[in-house]
C-alpha atoms as a PDB file:
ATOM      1  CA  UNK A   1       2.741 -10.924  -6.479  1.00  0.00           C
ATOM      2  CA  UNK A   2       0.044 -12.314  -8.292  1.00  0.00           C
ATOM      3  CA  UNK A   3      -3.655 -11.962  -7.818  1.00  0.00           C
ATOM      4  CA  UNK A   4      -5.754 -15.285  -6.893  1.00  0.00           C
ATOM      5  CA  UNK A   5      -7.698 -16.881  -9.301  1.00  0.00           C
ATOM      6  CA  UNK A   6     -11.273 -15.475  -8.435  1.00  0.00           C
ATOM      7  CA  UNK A   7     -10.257 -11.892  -8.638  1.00  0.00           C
ATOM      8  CA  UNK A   8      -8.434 -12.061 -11.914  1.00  0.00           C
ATOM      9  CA  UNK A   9     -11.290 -13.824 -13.143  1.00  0.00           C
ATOM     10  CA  UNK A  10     -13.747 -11.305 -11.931  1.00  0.00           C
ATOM     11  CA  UNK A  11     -11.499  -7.971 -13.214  1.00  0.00           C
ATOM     12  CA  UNK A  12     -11.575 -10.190 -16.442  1.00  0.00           C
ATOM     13  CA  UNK A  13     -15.333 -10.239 -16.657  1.00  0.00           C
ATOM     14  CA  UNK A  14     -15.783  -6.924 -15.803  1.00  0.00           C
ATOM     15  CA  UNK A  15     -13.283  -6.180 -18.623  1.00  0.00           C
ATOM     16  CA  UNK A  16     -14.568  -7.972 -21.487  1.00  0.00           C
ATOM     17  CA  UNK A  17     -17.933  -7.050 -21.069  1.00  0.00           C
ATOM     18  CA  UNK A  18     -16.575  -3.494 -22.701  1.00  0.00           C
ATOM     19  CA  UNK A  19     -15.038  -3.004 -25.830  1.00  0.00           C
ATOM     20  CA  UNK A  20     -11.300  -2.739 -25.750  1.00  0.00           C
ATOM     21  CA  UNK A  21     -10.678   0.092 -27.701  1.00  0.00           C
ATOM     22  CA  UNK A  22     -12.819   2.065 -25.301  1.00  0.00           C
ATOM     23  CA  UNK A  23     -11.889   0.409 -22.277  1.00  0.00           C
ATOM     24  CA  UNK A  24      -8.083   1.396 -23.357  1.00  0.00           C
ATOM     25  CA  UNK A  25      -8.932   4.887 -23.399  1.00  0.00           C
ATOM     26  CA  UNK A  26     -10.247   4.644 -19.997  1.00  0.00           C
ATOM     27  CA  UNK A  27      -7.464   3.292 -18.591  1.00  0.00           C
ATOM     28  CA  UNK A  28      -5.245   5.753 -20.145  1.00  0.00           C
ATOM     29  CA  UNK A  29      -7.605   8.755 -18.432  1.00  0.00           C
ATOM     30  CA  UNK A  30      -7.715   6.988 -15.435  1.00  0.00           C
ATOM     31  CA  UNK A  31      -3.632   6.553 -15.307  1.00  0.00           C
ATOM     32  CA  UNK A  32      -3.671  10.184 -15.763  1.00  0.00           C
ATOM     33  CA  UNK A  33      -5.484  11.178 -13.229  1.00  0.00           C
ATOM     34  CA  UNK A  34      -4.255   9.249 -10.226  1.00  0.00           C
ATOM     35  CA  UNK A  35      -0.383  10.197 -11.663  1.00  0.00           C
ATOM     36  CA  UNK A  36      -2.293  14.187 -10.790  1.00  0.00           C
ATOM     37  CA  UNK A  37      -3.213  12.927  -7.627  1.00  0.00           C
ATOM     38  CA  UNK A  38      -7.068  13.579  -8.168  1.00  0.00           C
ATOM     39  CA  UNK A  39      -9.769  11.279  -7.195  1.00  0.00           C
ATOM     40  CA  UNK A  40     -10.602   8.458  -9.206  1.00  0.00           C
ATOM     41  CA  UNK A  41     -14.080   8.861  -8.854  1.00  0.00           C
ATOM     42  CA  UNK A  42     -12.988  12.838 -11.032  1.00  0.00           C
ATOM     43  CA  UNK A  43     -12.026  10.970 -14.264  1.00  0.00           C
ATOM     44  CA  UNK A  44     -14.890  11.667 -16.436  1.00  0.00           C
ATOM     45  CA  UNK A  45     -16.004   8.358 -17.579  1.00  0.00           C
ATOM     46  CA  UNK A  46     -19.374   6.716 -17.527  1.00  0.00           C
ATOM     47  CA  UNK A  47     -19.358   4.162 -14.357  1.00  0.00           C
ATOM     48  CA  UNK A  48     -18.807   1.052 -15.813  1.00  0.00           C
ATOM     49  CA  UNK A  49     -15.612   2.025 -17.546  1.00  0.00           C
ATOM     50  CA  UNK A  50     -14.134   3.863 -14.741  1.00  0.00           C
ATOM     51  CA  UNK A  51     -14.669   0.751 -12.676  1.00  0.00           C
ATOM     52  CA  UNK A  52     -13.168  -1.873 -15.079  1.00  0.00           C
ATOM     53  CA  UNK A  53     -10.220   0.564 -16.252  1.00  0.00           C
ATOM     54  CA  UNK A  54      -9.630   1.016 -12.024  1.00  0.00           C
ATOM     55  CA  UNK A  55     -10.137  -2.904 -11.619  1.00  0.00           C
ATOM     56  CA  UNK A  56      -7.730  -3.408 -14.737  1.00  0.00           C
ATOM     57  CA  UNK A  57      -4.696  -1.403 -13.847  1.00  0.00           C
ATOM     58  CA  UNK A  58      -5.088   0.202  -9.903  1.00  0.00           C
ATOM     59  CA  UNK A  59      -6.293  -3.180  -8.091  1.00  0.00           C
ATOM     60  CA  UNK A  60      -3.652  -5.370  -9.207  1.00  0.00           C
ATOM     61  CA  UNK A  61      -1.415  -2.455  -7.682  1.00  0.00           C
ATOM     62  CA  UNK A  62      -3.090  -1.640  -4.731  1.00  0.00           C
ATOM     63  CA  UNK A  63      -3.826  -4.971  -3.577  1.00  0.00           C
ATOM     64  CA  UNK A  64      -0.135  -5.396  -4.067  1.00  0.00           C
ATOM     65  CA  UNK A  65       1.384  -2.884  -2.005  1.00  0.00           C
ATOM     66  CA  UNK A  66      -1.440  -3.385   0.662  1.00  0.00           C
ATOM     67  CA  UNK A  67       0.489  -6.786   0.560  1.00  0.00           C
ATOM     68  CA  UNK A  68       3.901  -5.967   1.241  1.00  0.00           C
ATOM     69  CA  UNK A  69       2.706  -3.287   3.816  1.00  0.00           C
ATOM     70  CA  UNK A  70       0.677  -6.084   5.982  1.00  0.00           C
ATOM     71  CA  UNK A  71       3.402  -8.454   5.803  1.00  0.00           C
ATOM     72  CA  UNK A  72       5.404  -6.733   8.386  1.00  0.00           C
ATOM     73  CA  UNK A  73       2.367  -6.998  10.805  1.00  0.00           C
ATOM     74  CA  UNK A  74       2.148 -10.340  13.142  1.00  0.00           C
ATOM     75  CA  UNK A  75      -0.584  -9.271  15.175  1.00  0.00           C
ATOM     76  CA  UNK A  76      -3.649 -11.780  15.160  1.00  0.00           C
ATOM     77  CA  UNK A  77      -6.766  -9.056  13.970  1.00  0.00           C
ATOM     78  CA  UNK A  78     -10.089 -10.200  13.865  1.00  0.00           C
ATOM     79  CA  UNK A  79     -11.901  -7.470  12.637  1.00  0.00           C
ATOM     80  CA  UNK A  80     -11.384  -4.919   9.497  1.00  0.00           C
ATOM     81  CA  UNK A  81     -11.825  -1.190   8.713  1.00  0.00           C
ATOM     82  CA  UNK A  82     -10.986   0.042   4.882  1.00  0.00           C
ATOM     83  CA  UNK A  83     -11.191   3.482   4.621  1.00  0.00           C
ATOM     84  CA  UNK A  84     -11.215   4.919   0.681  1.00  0.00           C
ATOM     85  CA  UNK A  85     -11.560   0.595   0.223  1.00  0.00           C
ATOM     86  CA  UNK A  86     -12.464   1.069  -3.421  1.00  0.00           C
ATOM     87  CA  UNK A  87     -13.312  -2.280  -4.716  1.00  0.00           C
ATOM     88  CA  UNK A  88     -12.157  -3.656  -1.576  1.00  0.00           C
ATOM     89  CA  UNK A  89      -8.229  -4.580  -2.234  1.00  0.00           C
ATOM     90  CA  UNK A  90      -6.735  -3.934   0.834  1.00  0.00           C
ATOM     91  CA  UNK A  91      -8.995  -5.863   2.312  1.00  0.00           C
ATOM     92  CA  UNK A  92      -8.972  -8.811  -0.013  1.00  0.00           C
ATOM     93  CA  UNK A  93      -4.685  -8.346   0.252  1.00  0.00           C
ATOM     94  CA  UNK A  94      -5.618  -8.559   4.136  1.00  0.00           C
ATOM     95  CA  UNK A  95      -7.771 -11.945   3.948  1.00  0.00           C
ATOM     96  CA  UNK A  96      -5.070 -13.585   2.452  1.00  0.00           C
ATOM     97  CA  UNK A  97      -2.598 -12.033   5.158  1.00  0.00           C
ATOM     98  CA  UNK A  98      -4.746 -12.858   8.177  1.00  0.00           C
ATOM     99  CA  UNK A  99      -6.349 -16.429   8.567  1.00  0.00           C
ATOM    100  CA  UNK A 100      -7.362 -14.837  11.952  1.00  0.00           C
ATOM    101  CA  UNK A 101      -9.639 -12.262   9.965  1.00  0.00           C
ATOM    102  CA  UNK A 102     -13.729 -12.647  10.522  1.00  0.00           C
ATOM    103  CA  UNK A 103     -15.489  -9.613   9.910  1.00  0.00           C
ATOM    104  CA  UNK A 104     -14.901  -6.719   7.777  1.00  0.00           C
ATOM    105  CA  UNK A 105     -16.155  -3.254   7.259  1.00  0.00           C
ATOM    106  CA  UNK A 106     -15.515  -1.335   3.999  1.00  0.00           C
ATOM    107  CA  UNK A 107     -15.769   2.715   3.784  1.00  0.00           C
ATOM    108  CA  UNK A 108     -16.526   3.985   0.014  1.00  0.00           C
ATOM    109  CA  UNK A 109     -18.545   6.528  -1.268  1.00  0.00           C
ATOM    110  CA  UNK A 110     -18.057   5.869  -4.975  1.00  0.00           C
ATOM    111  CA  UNK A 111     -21.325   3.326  -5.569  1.00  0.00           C
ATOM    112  CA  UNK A 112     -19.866   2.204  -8.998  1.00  0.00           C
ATOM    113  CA  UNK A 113     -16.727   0.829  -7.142  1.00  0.00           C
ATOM    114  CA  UNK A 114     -18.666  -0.773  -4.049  1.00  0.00           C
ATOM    115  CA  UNK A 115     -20.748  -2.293  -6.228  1.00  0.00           C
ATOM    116  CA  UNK A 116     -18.210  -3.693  -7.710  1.00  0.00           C
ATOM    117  CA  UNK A 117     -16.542  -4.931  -4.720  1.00  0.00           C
ATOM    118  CA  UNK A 118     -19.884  -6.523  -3.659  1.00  0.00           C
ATOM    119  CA  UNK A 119     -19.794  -9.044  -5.711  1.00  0.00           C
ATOM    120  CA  UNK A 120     -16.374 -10.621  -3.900  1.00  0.00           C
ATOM    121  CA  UNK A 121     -17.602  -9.517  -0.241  1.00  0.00           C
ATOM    122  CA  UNK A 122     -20.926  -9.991   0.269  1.00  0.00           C
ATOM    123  CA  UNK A 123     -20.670 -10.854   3.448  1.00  0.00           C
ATOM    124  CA  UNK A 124     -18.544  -7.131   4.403  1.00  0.00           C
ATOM    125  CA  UNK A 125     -20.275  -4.223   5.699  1.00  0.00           C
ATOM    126  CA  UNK A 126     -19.947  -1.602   3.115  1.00  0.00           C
ATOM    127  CA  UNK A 127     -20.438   2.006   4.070  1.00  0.00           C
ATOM    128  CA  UNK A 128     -21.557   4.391   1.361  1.00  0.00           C
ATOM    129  CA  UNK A 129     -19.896   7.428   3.250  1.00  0.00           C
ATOM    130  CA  UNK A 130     -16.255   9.757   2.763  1.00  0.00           C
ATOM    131  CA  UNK A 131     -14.166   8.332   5.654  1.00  0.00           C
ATOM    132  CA  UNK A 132     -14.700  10.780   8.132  1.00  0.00           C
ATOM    133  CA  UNK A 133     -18.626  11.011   8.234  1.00  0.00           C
ATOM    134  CA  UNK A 134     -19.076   7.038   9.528  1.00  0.00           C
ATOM    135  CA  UNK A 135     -19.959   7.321  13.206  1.00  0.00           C
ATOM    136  CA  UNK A 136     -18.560   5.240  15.573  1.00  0.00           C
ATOM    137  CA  UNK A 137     -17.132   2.595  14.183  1.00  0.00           C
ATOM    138  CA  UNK A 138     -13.652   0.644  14.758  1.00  0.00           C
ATOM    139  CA  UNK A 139     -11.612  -2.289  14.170  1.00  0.00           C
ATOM    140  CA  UNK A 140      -8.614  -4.444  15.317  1.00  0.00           C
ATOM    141  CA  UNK A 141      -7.043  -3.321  12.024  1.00  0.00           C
ATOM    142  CA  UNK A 142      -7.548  -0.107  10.248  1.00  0.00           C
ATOM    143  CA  UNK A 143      -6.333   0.551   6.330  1.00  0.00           C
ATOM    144  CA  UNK A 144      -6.172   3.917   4.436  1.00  0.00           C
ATOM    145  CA  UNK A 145      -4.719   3.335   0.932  1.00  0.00           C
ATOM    146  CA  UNK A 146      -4.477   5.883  -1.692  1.00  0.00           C
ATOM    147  CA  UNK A 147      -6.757   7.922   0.034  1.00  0.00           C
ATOM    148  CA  UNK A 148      -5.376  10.651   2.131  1.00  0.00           C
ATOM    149  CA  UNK A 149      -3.692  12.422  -1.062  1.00  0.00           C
ATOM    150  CA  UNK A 150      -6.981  13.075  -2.763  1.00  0.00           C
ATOM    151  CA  UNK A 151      -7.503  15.333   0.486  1.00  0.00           C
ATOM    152  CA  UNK A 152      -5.448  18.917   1.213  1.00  0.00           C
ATOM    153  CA  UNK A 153      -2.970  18.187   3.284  1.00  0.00           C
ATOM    154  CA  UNK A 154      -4.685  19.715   6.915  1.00  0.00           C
ATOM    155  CA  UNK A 155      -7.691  17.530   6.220  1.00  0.00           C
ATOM    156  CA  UNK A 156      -5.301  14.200   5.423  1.00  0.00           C
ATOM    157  CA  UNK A 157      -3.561  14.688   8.994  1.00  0.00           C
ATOM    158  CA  UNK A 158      -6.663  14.933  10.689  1.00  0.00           C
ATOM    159  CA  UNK A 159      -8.382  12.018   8.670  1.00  0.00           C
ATOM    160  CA  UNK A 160      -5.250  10.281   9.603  1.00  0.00           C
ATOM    161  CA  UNK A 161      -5.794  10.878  13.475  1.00  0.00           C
ATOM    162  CA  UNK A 162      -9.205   9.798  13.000  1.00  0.00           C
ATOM    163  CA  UNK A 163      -8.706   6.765  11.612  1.00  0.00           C
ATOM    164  CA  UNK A 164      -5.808   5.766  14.611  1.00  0.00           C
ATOM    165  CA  UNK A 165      -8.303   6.771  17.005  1.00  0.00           C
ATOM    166  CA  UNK A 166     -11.089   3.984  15.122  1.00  0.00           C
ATOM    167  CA  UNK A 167      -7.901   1.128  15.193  1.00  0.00           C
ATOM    168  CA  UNK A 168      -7.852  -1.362  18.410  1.00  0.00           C
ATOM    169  CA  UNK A 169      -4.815  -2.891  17.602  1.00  0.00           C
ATOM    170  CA  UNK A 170      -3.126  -1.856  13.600  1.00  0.00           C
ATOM    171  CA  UNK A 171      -3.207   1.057  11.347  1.00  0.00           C
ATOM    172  CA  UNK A 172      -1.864   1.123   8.078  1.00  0.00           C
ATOM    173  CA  UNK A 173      -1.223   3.831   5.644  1.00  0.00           C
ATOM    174  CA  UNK A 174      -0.394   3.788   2.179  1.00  0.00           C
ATOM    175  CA  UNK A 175       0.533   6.738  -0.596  1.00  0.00           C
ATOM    176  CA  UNK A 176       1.956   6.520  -3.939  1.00  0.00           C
ATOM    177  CA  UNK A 177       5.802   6.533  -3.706  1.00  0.00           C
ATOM    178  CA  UNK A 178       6.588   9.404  -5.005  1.00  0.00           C
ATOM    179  CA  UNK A 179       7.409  13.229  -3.048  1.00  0.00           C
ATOM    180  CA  UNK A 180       3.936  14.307  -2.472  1.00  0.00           C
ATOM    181  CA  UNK A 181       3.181  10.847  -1.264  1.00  0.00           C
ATOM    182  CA  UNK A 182       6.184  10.607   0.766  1.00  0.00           C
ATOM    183  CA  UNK A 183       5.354  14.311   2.104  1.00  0.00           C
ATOM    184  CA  UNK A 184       2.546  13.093   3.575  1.00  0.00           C
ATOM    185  CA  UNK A 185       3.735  10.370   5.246  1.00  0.00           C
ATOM    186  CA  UNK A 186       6.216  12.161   6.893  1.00  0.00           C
ATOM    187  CA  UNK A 187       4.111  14.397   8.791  1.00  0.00           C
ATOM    188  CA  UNK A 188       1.354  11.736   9.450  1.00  0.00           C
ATOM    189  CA  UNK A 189       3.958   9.763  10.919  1.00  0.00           C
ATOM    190  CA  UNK A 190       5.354  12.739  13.008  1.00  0.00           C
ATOM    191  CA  UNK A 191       1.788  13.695  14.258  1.00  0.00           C
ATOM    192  CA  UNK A 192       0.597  10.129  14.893  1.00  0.00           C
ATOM    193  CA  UNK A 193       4.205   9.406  16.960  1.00  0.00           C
ATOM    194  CA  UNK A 194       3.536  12.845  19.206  1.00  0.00           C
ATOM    195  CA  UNK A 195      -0.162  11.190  19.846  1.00  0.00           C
ATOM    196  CA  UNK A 196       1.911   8.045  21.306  1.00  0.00           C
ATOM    197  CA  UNK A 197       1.108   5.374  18.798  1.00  0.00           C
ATOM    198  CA  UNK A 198       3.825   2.863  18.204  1.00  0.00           C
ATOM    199  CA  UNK A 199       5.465   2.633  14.674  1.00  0.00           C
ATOM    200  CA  UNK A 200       6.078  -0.662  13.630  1.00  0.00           C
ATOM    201  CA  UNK A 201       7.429  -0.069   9.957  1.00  0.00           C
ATOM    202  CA  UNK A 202       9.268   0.871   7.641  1.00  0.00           C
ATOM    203  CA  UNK A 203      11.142   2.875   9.833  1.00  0.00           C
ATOM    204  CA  UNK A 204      13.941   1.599  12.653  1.00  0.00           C
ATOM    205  CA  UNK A 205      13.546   4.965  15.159  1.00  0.00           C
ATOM    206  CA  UNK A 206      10.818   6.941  15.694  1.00  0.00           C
ATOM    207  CA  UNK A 207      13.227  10.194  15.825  1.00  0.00           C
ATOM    208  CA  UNK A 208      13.055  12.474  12.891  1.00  0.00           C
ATOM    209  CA  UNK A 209      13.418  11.412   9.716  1.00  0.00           C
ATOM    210  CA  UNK A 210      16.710  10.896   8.138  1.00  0.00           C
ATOM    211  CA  UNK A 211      15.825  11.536   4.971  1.00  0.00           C
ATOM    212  CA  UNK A 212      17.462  14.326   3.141  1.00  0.00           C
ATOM    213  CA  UNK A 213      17.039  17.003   0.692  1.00  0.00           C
ATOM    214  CA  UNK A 214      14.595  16.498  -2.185  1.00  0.00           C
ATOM    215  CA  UNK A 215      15.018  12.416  -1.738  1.00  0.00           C
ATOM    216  CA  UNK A 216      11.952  10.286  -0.506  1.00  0.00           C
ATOM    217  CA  UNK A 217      11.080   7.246   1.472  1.00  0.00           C
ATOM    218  CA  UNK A 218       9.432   4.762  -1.082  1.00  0.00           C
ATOM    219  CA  UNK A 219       9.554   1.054  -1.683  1.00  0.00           C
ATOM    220  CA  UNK A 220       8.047  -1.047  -4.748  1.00  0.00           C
ATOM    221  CA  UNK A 221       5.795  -4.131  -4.739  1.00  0.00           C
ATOM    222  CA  UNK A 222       6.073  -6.386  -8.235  1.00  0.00           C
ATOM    223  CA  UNK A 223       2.593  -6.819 -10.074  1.00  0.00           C
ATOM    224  CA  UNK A 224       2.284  -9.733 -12.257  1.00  0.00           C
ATOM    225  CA  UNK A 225       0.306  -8.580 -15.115  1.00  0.00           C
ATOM    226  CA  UNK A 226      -1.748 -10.505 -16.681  1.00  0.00           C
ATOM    227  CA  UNK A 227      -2.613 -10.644 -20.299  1.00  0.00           C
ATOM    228  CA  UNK A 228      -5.392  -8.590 -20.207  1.00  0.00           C
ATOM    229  CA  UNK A 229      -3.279  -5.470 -18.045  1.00  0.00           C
ATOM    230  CA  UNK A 230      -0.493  -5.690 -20.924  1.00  0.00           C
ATOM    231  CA  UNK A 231      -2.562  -5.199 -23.692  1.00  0.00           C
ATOM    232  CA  UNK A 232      -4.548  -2.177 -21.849  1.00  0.00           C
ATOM    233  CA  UNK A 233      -1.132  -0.773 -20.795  1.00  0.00           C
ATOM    234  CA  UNK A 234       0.829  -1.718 -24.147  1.00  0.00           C
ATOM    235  CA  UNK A 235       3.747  -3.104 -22.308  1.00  0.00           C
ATOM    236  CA  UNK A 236       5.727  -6.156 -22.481  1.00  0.00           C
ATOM    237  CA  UNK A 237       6.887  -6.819 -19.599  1.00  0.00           C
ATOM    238  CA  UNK A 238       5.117  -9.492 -17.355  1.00  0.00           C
ATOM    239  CA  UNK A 239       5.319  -7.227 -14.346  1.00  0.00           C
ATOM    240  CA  UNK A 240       5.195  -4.106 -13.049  1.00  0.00           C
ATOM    241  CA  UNK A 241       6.658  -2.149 -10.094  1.00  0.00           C
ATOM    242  CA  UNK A 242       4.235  -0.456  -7.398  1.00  0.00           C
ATOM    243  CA  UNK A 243       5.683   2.389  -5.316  1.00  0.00           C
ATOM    244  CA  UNK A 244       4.874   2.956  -2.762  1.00  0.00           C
ATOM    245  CA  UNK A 245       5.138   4.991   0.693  1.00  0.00           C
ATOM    246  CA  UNK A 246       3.914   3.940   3.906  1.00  0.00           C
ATOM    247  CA  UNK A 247       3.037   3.441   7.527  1.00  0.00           C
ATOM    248  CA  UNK A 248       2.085   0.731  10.103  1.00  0.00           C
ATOM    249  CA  UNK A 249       1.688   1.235  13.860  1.00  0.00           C
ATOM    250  CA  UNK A 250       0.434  -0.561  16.343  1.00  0.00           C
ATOM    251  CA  UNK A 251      -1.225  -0.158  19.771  1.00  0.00           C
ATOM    252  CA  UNK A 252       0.615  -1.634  21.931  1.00  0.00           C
ATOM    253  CA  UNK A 253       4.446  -1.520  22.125  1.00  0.00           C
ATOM    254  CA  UNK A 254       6.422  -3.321  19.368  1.00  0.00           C
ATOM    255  CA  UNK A 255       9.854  -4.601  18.052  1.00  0.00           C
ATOM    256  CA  UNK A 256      10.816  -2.530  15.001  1.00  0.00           C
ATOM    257  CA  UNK A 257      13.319  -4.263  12.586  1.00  0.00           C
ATOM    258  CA  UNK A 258      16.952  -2.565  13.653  1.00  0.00           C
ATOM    259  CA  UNK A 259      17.127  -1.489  10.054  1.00  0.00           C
ATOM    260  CA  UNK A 260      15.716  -0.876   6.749  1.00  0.00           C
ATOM    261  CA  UNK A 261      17.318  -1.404   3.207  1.00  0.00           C
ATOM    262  CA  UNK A 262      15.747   1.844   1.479  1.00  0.00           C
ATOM    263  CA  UNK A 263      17.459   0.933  -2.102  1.00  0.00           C
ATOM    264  CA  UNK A 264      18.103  -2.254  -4.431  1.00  0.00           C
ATOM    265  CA  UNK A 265      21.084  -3.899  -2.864  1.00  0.00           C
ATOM    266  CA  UNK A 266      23.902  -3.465  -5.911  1.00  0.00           C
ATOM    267  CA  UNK A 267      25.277  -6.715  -6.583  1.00  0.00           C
ATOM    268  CA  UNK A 268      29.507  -6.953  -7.595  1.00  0.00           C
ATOM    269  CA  UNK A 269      31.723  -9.727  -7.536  1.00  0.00           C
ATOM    270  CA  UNK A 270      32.190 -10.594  -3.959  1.00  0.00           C
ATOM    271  CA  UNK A 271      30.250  -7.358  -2.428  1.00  0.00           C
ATOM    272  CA  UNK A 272      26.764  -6.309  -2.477  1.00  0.00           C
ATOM    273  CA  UNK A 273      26.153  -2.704  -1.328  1.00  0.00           C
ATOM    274  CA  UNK A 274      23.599  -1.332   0.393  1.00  0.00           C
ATOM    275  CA  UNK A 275      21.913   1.550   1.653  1.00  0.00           C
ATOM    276  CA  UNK A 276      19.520   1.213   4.827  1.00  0.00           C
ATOM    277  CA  UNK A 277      17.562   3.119   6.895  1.00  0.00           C
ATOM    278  CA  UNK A 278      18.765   3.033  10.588  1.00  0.00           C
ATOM    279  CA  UNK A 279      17.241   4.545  14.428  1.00  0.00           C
ATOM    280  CA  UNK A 280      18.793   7.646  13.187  1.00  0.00           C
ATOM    281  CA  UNK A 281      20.164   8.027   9.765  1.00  0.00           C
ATOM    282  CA  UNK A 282      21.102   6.323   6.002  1.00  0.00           C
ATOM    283  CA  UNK A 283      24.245   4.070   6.118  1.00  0.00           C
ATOM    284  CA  UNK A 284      26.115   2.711   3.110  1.00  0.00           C
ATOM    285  CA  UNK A 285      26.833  -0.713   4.069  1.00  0.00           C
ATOM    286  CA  UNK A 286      29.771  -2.721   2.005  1.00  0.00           C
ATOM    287  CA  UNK A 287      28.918  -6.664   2.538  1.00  0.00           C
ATOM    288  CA  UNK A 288      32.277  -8.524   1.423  1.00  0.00           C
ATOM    289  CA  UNK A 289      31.938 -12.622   0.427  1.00  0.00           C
ATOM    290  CA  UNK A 290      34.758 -13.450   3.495  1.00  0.00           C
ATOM    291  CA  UNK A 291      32.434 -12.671   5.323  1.00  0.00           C
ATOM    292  CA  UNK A 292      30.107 -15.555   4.646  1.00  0.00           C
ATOM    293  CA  UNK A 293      26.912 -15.952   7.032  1.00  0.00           C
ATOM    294  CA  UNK A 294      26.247 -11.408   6.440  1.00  0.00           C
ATOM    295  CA  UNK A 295      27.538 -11.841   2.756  1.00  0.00           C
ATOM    296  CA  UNK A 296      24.233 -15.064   2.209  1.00  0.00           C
ATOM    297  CA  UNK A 297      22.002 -13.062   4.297  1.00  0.00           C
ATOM    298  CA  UNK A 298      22.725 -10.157   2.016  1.00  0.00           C
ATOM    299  CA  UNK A 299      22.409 -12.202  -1.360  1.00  0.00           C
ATOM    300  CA  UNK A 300      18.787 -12.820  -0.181  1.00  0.00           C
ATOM    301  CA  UNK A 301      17.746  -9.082   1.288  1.00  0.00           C
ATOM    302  CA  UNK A 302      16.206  -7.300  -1.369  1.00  0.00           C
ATOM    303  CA  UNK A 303      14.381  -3.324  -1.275  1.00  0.00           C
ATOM    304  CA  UNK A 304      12.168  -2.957   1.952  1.00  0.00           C
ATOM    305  CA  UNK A 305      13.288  -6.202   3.737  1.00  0.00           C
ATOM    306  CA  UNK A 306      14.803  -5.422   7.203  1.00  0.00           C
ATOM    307  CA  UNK A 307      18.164  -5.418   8.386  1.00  0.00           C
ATOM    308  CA  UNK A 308      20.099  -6.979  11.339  1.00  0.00           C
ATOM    309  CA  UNK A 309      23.102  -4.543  11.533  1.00  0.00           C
ATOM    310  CA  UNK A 310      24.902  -7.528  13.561  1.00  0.00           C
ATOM    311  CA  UNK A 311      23.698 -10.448  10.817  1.00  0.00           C
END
């Protein structure tokens, strides 16, 4: 995944217009703090470095896995609702998912990063306002990224069933991939199924989670990092790996994928293996090469892609 050309340009202004040594530090703090699970807006930096050290390293990501979560979504939505929207990635990961997309309405009470985002929606709504003190307002799709965890855990379930109740047609939820994140997840997704909305991904069944043990439900959207994130990060690699946990649902009634692969497929000579997520529990498939149309289907499937147990 890489970012378009405008928004690595703008991160890149709002980056050099620092110096890096500074700006380094900043992202280091900043790194820290979300790995705590704080706010952002709680790492003590002056604005404008908090906002290019978040722009530098958490965008990229964010917009990322706001990616890979809206891919699994088909239905045409008009209208947008970004709760916690930061600079606005989710909903710039959204405008380049949805053609069908015409209005959009972005919930952020940090005025460093809505300024911010300003400058590449000008045209949004932007609501300087926590997400649950916005009135009446509600969308054909709804997005909450990295934002419930900052909240205890009673307030995220009910700032969960708020936001469902503001979505007309898609919600989406995304948390860091890690066990508090997944935690989360797991009981938003069992509240919002008792309240009758309609899960459309990751997960096959709507039945309790299979998911044993101290093991988690995660999945991992590649970054492309550009120059300017390797030198802030001091790594070498030309990518990085977002994980993430999540949820979609839907209004009305949907086809769920009959299965999820919930690990890297492990490639052998002549069998792939692979672990997946099914209505009710984690298989262990073995995918042998005499079996050619299922073994090609499996040299494709990669983490977090669906399954056809009959391909």
């Amino acid at each position: 995944m890489q970012l378009p050309a405008d928004l690595r340009e703008w991160i890149a202004g709002h980056a050099e217009a620092l110096p890096f040594a500074d700006l380094k530090r900043a992202c280091t703090m900043l790194s820290e703090t979300y790995r705590s699970g704080a706010p952002t807006a709680s790492a003590k930096l002056p604005p404008a470095f908090r906002t290019a050290a978040y722009l530098a390293t958490r965008f990229p990501a964010t917009y990322a896995a706001a990616h890979a979560a809206l891919r699994e979504v088909e239905t045409p939505v008009e209208s947008m609702l970004d709760l916690g929207a930061g600079a606005g990635a989710a909903t710039q990961a959204a405008r380049m998912r949805f053609e069908s997309l015409r209005s959009f309405t972005l919930v952020e009470p940090d005025p460093a990063f809505s300024d911010a985002g300003r400058q590449m929606l000008p045209d949004a709504q932007w609501i300087a306002s926590g997400i649950h003190a916005i009135g009446g307002v509600s969308a054909d799709l709804v997005t909450v990224c990295y934002t419930l965890g900052e909240l205890s855990p009673d307030t995220a379930i009910d700032a969960a069933v708020d936001a469902w109740s503001r979505c007309t047609k898609v919600l989406a939820i995304i948390e860091p991939g890690t066990t508090r994140g997944f935690t989360l997840i797991r009981r938003i997704r069992a509240e919002l199924i008792a309240r009758g909305a309609h899960l459309l991904a990751p997960c096959p069944g709507t039945g309790p989670c299979p998911i044993a043990g101290g093991d988690w439900c995660h999945f991992a959207a590649r970054v492309e990092r550009s120059a300017l994130h390797r030198r802030l990060k001091g790594g070498e690699l030309s990518y990085e790996d977002e994980k993430f946990s999540y949820l979609v649902f839907t209004r009305d009634p949907c086809n769920r994928a009959p299965a999820r692969i919930v690990r890297h497929p492990r490639h052998h000579p002549g069998l792939i293996e692979l672990t997946v997520c099914t209505q009710n529990a984690i298989s262990h498939e073995h995918v042998f090469k005499r079996t050619r149309l299922r073994f090609a289907a499996a040299r494709k499937a990669g983490w977090g892609d669906s399954w056809g147990l009959d391909s």
